[in-house]
Protein backbone atom coordinates (compact mmCIF):
# COMPACT_ATOMS: atom_id res chain seq x y z
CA UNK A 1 -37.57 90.66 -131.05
CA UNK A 2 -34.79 93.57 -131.83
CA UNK A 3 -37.07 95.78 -130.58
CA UNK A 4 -37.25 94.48 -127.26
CA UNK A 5 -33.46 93.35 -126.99
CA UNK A 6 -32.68 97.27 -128.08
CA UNK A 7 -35.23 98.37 -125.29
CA UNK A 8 -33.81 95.96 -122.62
CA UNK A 9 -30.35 97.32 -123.37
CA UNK A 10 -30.85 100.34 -123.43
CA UNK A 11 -32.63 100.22 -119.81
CA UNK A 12 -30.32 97.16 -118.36
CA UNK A 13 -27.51 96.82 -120.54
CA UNK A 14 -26.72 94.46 -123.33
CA UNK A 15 -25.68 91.27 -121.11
CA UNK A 16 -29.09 91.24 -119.29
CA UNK A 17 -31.15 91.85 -122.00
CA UNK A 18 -29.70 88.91 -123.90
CA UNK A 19 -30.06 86.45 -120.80
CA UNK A 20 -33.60 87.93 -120.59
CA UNK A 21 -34.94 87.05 -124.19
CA UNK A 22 -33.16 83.67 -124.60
CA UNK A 23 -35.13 83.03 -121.45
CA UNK A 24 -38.12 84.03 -123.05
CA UNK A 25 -37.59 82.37 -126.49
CA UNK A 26 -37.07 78.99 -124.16
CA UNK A 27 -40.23 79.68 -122.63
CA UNK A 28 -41.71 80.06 -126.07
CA UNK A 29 -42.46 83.91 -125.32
CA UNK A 30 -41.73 86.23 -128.12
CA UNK A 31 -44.20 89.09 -128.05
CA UNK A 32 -42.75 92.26 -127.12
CA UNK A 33 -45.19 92.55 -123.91
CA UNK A 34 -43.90 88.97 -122.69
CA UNK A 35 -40.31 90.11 -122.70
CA UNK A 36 -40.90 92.97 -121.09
CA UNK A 37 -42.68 91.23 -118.43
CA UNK A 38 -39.96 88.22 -118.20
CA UNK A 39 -37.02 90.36 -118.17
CA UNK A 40 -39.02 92.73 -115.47
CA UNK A 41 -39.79 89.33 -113.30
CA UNK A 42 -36.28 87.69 -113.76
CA UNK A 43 -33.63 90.96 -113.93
CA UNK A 44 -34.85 93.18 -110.95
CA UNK A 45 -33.18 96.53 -111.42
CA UNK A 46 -30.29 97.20 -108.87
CA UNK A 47 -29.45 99.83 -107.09
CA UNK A 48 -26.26 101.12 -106.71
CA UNK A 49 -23.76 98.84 -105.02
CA UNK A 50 -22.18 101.73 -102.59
CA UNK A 51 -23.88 104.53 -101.42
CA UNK A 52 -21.73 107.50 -101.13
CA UNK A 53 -22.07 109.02 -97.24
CA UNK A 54 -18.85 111.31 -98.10
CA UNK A 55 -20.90 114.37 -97.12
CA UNK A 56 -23.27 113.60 -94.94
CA UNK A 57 -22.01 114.37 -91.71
CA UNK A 58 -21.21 117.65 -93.01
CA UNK A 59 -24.81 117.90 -94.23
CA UNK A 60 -26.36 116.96 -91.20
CA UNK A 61 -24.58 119.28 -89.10
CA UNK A 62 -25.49 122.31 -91.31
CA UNK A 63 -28.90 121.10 -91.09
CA UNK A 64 -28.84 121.18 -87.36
CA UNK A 65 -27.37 124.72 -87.21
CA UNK A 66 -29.76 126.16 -89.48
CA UNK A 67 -32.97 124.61 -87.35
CA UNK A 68 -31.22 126.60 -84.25
């Protein structure tokens, strides 16, 4: 079980790795391949929340001359 709340934190930080095995231990799942599985099914990895378009103008327009 420390195993897998160490691996979950690692990839998905402490707070979701905790909400993911206490799910699992309610569902009576405690093998490491179950809460890998549960946390994968219940805590979707998230992107980033802003993409950063700063440059891309820029980018694009270099991009453009270059192809001329």
């Amino acid at each position: 079980m420390l195993k897998a709340l160490a691996k979950l934190s690692e990839d998905n930080g402490f707070d979701r790795a905790v909400n993911s095995v206490a799910d699992a231990v309610r569902r009576g799942r405690s093998d490491l391949d179950s809460l890998l599985a549960l946390h994968g099914y219940l805590q979707p990895l998230q992107g980033p929340q802003k993409m950063d378009v700063s440059g891309m103008a820029t980018n694009w327009l270099m991009l453009r001359k270059a192809a001329s």
